[in-house]
N, C-alpha and C. Protein backbone atom coordinates (compact mmCIF):
# COMPACT_ATOMS: atom_id res chain seq x y z
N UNK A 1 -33.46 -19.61 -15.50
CA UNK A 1 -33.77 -18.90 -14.28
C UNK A 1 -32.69 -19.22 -13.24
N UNK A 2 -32.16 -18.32 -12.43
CA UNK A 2 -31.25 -18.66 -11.50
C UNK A 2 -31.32 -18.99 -10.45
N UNK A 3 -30.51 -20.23 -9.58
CA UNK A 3 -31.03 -20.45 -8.54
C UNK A 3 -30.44 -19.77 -7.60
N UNK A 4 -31.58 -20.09 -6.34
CA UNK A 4 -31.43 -19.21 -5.16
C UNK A 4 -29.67 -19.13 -4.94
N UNK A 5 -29.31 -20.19 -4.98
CA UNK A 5 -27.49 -20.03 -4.64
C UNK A 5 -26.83 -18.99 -5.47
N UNK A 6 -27.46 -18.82 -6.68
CA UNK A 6 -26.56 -17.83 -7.62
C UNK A 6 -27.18 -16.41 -6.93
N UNK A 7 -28.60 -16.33 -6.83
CA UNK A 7 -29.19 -15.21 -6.72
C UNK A 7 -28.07 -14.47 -5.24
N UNK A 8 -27.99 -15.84 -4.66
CA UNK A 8 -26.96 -15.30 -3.34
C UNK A 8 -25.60 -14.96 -3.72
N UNK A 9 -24.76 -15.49 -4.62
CA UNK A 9 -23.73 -15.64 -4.84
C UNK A 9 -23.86 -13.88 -5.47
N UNK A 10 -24.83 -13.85 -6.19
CA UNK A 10 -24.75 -12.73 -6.91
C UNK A 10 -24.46 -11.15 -6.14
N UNK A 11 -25.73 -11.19 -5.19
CA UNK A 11 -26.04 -10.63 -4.23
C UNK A 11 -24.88 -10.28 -3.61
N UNK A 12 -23.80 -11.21 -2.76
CA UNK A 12 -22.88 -11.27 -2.47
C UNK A 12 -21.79 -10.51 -3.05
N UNK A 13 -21.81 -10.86 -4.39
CA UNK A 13 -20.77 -10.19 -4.89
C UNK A 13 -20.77 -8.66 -5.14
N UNK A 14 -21.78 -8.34 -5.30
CA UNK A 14 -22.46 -7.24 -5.47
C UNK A 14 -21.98 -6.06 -4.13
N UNK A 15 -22.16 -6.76 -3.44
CA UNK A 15 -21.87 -6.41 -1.85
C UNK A 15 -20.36 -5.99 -1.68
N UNK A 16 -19.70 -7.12 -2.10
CA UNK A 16 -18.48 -6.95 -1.48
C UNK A 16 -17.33 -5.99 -2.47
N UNK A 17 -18.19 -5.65 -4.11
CA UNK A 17 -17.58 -5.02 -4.97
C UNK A 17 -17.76 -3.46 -4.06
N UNK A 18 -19.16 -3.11 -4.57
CA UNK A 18 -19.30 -1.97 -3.63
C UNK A 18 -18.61 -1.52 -2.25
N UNK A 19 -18.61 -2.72 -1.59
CA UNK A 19 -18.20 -2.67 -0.40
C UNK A 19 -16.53 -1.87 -0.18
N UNK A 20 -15.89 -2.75 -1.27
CA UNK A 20 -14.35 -2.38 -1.61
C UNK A 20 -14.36 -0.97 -2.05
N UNK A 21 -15.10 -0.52 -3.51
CA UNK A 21 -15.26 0.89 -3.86
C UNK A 21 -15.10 1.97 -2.73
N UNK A 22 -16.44 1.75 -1.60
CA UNK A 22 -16.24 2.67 -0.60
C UNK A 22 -15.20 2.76 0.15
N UNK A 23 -15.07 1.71 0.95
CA UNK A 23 -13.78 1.72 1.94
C UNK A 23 -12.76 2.36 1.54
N UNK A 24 -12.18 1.70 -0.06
CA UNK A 24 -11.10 2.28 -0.78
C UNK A 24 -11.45 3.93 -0.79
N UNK A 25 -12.30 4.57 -1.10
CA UNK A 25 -12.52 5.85 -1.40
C UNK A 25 -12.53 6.98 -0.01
N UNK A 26 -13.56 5.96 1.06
CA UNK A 26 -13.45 7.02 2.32
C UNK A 26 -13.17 6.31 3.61
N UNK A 27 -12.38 4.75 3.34
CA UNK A 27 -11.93 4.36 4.47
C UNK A 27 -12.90 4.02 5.32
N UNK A 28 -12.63 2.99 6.09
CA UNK A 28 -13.12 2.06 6.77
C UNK A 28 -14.52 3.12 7.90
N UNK A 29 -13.51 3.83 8.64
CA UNK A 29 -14.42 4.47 9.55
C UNK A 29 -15.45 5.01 9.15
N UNK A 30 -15.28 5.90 7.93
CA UNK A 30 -16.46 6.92 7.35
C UNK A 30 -17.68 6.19 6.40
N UNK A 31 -17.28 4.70 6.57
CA UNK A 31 -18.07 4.14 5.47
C UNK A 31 -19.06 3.39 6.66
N UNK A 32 -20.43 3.40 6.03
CA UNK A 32 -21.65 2.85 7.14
C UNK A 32 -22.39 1.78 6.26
N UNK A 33 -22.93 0.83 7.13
CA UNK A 33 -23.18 -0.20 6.35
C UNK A 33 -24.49 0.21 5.37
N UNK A 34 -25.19 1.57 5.71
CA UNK A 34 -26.02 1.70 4.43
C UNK A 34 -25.59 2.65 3.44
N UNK A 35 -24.54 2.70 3.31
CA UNK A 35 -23.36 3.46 2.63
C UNK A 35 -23.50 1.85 1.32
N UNK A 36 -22.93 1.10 1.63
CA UNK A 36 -22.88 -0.05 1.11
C UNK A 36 -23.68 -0.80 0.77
N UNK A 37 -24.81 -0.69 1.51
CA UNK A 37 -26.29 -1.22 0.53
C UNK A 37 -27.00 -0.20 -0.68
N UNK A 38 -26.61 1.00 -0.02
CA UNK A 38 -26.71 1.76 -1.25
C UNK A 38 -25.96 1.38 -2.36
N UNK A 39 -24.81 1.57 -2.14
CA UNK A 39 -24.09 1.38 -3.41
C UNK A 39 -24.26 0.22 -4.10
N UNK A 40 -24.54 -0.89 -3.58
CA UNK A 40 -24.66 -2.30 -3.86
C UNK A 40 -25.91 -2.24 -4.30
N UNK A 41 -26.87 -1.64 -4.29
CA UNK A 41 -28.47 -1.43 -4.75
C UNK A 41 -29.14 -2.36 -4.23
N UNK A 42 -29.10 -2.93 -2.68
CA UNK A 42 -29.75 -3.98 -2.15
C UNK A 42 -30.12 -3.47 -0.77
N UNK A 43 -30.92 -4.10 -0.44
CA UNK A 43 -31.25 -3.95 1.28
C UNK A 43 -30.18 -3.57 2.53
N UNK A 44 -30.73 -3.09 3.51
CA UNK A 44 -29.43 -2.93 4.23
C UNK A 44 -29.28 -4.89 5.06
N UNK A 45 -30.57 -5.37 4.95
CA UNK A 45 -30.61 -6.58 5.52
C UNK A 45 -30.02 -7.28 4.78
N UNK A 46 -30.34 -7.00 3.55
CA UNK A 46 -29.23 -8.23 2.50
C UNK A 46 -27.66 -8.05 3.29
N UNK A 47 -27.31 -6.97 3.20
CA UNK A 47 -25.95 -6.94 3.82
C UNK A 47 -25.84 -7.56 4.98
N UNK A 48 -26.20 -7.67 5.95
CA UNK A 48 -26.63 -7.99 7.32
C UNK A 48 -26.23 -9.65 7.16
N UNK A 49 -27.58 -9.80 6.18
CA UNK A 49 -27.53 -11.21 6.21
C UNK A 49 -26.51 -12.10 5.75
N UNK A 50 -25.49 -11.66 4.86
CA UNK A 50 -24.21 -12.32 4.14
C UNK A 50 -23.03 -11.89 4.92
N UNK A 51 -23.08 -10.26 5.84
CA UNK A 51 -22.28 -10.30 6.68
C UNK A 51 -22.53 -9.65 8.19
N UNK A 52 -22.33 -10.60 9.54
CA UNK A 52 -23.17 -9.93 10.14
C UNK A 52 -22.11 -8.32 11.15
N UNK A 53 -21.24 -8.13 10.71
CA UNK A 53 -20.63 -6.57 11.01
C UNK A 53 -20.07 -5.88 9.68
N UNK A 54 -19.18 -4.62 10.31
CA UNK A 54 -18.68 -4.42 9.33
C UNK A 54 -17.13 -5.02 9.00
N UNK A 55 -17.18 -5.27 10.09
CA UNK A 55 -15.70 -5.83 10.38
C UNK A 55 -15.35 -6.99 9.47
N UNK A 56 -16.58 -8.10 9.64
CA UNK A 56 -17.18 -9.30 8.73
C UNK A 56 -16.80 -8.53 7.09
N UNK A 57 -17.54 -8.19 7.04
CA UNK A 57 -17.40 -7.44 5.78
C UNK A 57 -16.16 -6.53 4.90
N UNK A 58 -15.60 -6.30 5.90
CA UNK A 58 -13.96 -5.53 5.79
C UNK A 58 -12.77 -6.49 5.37
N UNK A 59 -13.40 -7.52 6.33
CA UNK A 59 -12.21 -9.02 5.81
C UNK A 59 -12.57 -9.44 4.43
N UNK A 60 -13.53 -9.82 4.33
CA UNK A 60 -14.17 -10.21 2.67
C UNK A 60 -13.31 -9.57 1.46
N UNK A 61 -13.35 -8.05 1.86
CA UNK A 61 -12.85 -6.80 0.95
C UNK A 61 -11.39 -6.89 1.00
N UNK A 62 -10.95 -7.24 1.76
CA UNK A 62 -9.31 -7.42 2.48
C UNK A 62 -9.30 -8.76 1.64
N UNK A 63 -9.76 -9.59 1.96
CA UNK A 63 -9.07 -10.71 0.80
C UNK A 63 -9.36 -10.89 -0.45
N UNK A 64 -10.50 -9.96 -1.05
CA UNK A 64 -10.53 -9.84 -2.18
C UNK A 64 -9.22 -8.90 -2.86
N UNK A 65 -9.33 -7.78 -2.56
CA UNK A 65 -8.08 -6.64 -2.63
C UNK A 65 -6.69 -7.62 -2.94
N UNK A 66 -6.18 -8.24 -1.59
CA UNK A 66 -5.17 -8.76 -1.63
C UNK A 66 -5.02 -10.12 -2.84
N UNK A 67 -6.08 -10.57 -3.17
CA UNK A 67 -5.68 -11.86 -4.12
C UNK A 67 -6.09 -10.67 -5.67
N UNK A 68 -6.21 -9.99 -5.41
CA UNK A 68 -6.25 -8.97 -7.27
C UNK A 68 -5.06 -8.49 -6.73
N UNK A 69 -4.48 -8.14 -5.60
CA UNK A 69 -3.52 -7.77 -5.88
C UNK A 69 -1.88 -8.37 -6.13
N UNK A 70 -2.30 -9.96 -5.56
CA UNK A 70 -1.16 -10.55 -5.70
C UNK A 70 -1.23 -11.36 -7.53
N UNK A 71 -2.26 -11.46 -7.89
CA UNK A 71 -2.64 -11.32 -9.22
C UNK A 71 -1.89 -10.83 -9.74
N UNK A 72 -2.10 -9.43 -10.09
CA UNK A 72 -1.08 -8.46 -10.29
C UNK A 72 -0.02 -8.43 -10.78
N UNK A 73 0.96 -8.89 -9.05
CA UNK A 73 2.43 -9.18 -8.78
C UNK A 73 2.80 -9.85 -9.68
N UNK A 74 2.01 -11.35 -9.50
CA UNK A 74 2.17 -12.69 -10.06
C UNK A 74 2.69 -12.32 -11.94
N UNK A 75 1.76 -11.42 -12.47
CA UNK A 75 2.03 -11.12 -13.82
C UNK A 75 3.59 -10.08 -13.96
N UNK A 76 3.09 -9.32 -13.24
CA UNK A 76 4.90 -8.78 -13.44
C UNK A 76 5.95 -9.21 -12.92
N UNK A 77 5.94 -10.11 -11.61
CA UNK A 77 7.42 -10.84 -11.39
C UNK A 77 7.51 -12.02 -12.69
N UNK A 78 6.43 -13.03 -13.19
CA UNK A 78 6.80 -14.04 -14.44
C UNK A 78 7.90 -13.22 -15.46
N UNK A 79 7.67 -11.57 -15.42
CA UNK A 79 8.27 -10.96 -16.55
C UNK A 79 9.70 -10.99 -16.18
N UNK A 80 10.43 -11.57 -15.21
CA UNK A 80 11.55 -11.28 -14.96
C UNK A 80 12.48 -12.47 -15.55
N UNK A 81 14.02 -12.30 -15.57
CA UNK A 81 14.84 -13.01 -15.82
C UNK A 81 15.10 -14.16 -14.77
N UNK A 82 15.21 -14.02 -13.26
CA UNK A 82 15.38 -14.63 -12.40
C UNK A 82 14.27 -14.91 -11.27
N UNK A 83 14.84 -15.25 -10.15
CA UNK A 83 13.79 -15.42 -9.09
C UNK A 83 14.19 -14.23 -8.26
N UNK A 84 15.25 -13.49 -7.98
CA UNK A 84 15.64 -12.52 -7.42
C UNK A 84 15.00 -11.51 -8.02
N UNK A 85 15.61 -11.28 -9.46
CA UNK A 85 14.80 -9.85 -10.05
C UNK A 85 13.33 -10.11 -9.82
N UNK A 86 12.66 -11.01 -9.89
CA UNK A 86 11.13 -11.34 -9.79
C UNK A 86 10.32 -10.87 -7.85
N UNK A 87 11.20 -11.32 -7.35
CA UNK A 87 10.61 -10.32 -5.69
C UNK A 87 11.16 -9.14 -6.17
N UNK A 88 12.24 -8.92 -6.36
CA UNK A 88 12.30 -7.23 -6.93
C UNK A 88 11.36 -6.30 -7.44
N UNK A 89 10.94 -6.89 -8.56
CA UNK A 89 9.77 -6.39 -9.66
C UNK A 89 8.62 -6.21 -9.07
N UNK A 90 7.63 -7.86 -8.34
CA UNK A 90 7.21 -8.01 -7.48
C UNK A 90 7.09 -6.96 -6.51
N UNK A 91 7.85 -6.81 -5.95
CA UNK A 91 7.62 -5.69 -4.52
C UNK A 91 7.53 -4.49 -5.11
N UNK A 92 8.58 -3.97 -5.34
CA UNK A 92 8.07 -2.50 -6.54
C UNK A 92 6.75 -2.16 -6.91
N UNK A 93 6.29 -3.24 -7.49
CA UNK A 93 4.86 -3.24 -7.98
C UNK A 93 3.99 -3.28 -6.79
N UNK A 94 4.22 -3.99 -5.33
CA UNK A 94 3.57 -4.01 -4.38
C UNK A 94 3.57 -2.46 -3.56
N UNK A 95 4.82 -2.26 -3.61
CA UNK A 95 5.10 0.04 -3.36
C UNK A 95 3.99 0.37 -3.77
N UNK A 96 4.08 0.49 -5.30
CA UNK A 96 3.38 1.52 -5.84
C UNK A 96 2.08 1.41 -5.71
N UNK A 97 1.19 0.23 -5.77
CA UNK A 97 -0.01 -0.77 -5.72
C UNK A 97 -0.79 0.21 -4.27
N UNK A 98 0.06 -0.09 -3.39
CA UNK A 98 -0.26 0.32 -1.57
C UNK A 98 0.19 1.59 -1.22
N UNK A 99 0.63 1.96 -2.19
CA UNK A 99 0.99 3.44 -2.04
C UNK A 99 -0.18 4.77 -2.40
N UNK A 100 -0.93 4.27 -2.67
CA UNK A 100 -1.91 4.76 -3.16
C UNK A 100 -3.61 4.21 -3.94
N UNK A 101 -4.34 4.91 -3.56
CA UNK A 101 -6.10 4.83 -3.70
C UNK A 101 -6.27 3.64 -2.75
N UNK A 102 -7.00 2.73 -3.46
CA UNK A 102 -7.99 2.07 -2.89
C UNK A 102 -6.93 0.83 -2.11
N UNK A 103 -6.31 0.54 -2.73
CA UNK A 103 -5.14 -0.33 -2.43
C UNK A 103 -4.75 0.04 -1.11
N UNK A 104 -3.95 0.93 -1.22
CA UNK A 104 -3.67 1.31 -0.10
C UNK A 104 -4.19 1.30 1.45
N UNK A 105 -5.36 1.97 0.95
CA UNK A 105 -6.13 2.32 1.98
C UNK A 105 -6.59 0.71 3.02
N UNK A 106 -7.14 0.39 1.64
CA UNK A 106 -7.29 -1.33 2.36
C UNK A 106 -6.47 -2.43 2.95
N UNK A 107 -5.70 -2.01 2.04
CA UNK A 107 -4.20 -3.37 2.55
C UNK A 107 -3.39 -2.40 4.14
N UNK A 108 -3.14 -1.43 3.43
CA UNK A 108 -2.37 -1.04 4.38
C UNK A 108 -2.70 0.28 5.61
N UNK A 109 -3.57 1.17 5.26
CA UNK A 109 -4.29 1.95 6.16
C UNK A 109 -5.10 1.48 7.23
N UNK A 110 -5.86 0.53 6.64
CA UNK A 110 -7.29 0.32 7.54
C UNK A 110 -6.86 -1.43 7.82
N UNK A 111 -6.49 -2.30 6.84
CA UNK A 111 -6.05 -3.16 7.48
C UNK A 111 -5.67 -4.12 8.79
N UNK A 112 -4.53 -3.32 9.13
CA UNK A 112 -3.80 -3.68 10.43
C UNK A 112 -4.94 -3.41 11.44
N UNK A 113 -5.86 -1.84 11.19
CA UNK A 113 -6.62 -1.15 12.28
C UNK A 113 -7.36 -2.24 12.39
N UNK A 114 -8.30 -2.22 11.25
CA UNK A 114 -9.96 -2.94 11.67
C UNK A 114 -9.61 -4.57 11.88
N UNK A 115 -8.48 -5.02 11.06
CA UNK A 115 -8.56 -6.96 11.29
C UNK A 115 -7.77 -6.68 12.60
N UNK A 116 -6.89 -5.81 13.05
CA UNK A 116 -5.71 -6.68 13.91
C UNK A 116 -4.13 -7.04 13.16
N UNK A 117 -2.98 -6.60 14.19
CA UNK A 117 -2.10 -7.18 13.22
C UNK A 117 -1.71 -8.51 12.81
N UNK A 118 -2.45 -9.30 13.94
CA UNK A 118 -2.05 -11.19 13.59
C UNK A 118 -2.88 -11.50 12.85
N UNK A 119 -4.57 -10.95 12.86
CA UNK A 119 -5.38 -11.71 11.64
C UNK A 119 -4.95 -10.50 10.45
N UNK A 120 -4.25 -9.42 10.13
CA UNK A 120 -3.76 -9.00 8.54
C UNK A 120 -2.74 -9.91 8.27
N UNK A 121 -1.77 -10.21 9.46
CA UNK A 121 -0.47 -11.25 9.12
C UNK A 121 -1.19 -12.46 8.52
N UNK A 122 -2.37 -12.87 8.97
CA UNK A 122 -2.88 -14.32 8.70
C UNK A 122 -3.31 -14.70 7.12
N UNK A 123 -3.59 -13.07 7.10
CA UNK A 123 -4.25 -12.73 5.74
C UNK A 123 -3.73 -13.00 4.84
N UNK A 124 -2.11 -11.98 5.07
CA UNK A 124 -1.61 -11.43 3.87
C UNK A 124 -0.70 -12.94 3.72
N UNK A 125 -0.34 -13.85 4.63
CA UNK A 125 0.38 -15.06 4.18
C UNK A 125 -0.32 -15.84 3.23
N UNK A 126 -1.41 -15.87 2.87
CA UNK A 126 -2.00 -16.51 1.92
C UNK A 126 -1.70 -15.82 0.87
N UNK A 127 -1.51 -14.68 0.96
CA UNK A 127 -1.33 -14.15 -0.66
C UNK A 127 -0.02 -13.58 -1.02
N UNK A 128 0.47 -12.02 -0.52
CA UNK A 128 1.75 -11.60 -0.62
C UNK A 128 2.79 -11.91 0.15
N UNK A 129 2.29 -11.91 1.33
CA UNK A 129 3.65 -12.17 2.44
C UNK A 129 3.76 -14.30 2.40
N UNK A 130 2.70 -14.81 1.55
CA UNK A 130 3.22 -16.37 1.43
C UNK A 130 3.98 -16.53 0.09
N UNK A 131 4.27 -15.67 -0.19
CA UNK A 131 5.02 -15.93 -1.82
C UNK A 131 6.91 -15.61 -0.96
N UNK A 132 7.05 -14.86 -0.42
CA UNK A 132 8.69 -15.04 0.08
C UNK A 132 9.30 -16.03 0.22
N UNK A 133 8.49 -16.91 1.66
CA UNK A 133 9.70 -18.34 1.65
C UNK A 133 9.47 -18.89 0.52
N UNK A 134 8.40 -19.33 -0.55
CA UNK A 134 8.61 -19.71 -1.56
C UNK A 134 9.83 -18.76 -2.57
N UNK A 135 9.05 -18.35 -3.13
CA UNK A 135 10.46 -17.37 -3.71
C UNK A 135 11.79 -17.91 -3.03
N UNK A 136 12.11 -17.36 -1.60
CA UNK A 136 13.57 -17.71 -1.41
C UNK A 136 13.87 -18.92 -1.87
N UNK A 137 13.29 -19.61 -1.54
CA UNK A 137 13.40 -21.18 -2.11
C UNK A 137 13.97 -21.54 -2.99
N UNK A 138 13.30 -21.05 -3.95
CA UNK A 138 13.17 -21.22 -5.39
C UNK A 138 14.69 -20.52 -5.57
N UNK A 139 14.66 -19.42 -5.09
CA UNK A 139 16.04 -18.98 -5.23
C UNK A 139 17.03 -19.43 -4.95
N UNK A 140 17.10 -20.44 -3.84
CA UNK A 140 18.38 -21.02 -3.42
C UNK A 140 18.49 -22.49 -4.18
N UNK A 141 17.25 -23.04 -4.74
CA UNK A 141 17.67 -23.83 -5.27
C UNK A 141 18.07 -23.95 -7.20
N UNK A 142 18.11 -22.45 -7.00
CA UNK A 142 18.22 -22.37 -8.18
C UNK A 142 19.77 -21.69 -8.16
N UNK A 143 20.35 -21.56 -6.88
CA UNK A 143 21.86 -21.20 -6.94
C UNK A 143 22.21 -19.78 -6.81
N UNK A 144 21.27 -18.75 -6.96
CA UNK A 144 21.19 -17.77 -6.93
C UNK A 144 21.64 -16.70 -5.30
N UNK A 145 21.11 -17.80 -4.17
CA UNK A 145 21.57 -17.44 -3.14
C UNK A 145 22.20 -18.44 -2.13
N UNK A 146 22.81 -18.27 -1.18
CA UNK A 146 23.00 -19.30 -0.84
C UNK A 146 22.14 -19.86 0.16
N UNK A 147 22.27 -21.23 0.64
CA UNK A 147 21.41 -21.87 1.03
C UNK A 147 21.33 -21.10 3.03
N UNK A 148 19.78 -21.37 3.59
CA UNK A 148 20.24 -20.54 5.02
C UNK A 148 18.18 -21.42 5.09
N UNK A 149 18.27 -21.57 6.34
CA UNK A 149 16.82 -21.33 6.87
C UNK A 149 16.49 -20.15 6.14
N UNK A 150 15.15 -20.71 5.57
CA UNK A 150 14.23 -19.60 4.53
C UNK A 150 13.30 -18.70 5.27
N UNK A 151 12.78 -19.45 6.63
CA UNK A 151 11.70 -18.42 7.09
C UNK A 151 11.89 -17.35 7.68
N UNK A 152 13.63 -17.30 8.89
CA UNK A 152 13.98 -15.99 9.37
C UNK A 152 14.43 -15.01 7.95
N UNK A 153 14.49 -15.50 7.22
CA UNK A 153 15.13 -14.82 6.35
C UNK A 153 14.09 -13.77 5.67
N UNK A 154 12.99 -14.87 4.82
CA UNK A 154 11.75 -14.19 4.15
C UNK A 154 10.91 -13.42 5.54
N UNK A 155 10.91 -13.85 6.94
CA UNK A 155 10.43 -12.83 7.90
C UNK A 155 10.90 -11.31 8.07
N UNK A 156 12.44 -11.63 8.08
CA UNK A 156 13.02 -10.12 7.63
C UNK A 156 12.94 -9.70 6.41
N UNK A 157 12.86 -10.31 4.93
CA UNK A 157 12.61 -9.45 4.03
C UNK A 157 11.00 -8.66 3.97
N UNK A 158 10.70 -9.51 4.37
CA UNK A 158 8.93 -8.77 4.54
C UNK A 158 8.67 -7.99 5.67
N UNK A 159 9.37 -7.78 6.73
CA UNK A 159 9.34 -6.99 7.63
C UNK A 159 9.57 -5.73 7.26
N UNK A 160 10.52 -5.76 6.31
CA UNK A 160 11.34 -4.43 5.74
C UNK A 160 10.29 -3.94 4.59
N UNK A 161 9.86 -4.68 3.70
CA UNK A 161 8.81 -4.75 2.81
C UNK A 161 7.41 -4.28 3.46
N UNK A 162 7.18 -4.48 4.05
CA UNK A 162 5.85 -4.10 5.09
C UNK A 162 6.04 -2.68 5.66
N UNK A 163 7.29 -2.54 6.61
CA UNK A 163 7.47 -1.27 7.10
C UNK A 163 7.89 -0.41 5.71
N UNK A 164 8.30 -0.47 4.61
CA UNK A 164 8.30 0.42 3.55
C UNK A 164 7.28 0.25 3.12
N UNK A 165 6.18 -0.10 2.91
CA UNK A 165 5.23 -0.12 2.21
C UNK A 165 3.98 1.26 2.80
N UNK A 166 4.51 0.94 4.18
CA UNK A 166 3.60 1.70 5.49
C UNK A 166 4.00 3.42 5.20
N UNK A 167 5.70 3.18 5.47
CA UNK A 167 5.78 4.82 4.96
C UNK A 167 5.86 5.46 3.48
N UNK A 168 5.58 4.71 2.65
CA UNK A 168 4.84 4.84 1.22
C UNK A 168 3.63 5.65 1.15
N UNK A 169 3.14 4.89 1.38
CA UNK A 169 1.39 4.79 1.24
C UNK A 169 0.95 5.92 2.53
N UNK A 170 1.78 7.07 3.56
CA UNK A 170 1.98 7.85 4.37
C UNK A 170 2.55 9.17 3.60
N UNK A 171 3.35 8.77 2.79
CA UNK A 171 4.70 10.14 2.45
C UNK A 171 3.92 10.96 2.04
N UNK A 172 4.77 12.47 1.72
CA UNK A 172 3.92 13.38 0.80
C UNK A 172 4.06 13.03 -0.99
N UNK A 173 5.11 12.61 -1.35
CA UNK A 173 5.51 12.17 -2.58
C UNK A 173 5.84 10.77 -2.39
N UNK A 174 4.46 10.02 -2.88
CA UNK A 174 3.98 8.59 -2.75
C UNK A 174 5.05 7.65 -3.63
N UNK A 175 4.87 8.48 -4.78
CA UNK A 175 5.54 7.59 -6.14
C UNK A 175 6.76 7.70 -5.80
N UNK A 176 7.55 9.24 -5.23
CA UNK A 176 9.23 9.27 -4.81
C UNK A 176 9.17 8.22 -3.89
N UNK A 177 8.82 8.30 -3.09
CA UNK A 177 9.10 7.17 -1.95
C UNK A 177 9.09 5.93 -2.35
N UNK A 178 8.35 5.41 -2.83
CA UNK A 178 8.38 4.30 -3.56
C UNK A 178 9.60 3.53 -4.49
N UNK A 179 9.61 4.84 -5.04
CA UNK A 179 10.74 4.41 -5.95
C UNK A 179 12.01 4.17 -5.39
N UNK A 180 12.00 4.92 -4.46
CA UNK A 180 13.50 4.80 -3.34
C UNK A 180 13.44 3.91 -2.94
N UNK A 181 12.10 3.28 -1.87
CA UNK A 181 12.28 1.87 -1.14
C UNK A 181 12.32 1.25 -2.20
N UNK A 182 11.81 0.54 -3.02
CA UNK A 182 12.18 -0.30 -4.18
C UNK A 182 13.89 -0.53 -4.73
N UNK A 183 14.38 0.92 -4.54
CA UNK A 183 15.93 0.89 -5.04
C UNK A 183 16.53 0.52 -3.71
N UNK A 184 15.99 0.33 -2.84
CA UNK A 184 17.00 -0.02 -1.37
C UNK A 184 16.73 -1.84 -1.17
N UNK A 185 15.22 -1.52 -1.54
CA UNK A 185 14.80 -3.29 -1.56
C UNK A 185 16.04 -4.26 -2.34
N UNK A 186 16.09 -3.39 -3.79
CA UNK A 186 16.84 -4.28 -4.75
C UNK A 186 18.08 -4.29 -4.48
N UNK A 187 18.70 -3.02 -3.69
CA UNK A 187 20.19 -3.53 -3.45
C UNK A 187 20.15 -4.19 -2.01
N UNK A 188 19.11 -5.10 -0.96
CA UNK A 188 19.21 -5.95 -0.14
C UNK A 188 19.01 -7.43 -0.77
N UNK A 189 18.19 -7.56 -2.30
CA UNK A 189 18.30 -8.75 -2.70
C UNK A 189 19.17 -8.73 -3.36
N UNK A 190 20.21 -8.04 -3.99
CA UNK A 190 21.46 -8.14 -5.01
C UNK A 190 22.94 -8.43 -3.61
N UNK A 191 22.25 -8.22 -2.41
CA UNK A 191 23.60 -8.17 -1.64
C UNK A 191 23.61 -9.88 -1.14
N UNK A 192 22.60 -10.63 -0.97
CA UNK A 192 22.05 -11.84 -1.27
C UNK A 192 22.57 -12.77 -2.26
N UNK A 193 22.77 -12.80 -3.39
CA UNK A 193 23.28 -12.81 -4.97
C UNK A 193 24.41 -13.68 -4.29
N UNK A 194 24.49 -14.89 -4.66
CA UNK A 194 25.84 -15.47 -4.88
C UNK A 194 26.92 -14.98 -5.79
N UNK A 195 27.98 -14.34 -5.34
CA UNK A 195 28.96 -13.44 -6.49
C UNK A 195 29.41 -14.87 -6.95
């Protein structure tokens, strides 16, 4: 028999799966919190009670999203030869990811709106935007670039990464766009490249 903590845990999760489904599908505004108890097949108070807005509830979905999505990353940059090609691959995969459905909508549509841009910045450093200064790191000590303060550096590569990601996940041809910022990304980390 399960205890009350699981029955919550369960509950919970239940919540915040659904929760993601909608948002991703009709975005933050159009989605109502008995939108989400519906879907979740629970009370509207159950919701209430594990989160008390929607806003509460939007962050939950926001850091779930973002750690499946740096998940993700994590599996296709390992596939690379280097630490350079690996943010390469990495980001590419982050284009296309936020460029479209549910992804998108969450990380990068509704995001910035409903958290704010310092608590999405707060966010996303735990997951995608904290993998850069590492990465650079890794890169310079692996010879690949040369050595420089890592954080103005990874601040501007993710600045550029962020603002392409924005007019991605905007364009009329999601996947073209994508594919372009990705080919502009890779020739700013190949210009990097110790010849």
């Amino acid at each position: 028999m399960a205890t009350q903590a699981e029955r919550r845990e369960k509950t919970r999760t239940a919540i915040v799966r659904a929760a993601k489904r909608i948002f991703g599908e009709r975005g933050f505004a159009a989605t109502t919190m008995d939108d989400i108890a519906a879907g979740a097949r629970v009370a509207k108070g159950a919701v209430y009670h594990h989160f008390p807005t929607k806003e509460a509830l939007f962050e939950a979905v926001f850091e779930q999203a973002s750690l499946e999505l740096v998940s993700d990353l994590d599996r296709i940059s390992r596939a690379e030869k280097d630490m350079l090609a690996a943010i390469a691959a990495g980001t590419q995969a982050y284009f296309s990811a936020c460029s479209k459905g549910a992804t998108g909508q969450i990380i990068l549509r509704d995001g910035p709106a409903v958290l704010g841009w310092e608590r999405w910045r707060d966010i996303d450093a735990k997951h995608f935007g904290g993998k850069f200064p590492r990465a650079l790191a890794a890169a310079m000590d692996a010879g690949l670039i040369a050595r420089q303060p890592v954080e103005p550096l990874a601040r501007l590569l993710l600045g550029a990464v962020t603002e392409a990601a924005v007019a991605c996940s905007t364009g009329q041809d999601i996947g073209k766009a994508g594919a372009e910022y990705a080919r502009a990304f890779r020739s700013l980390l190949d210009a990097l490249r110790v010849k």
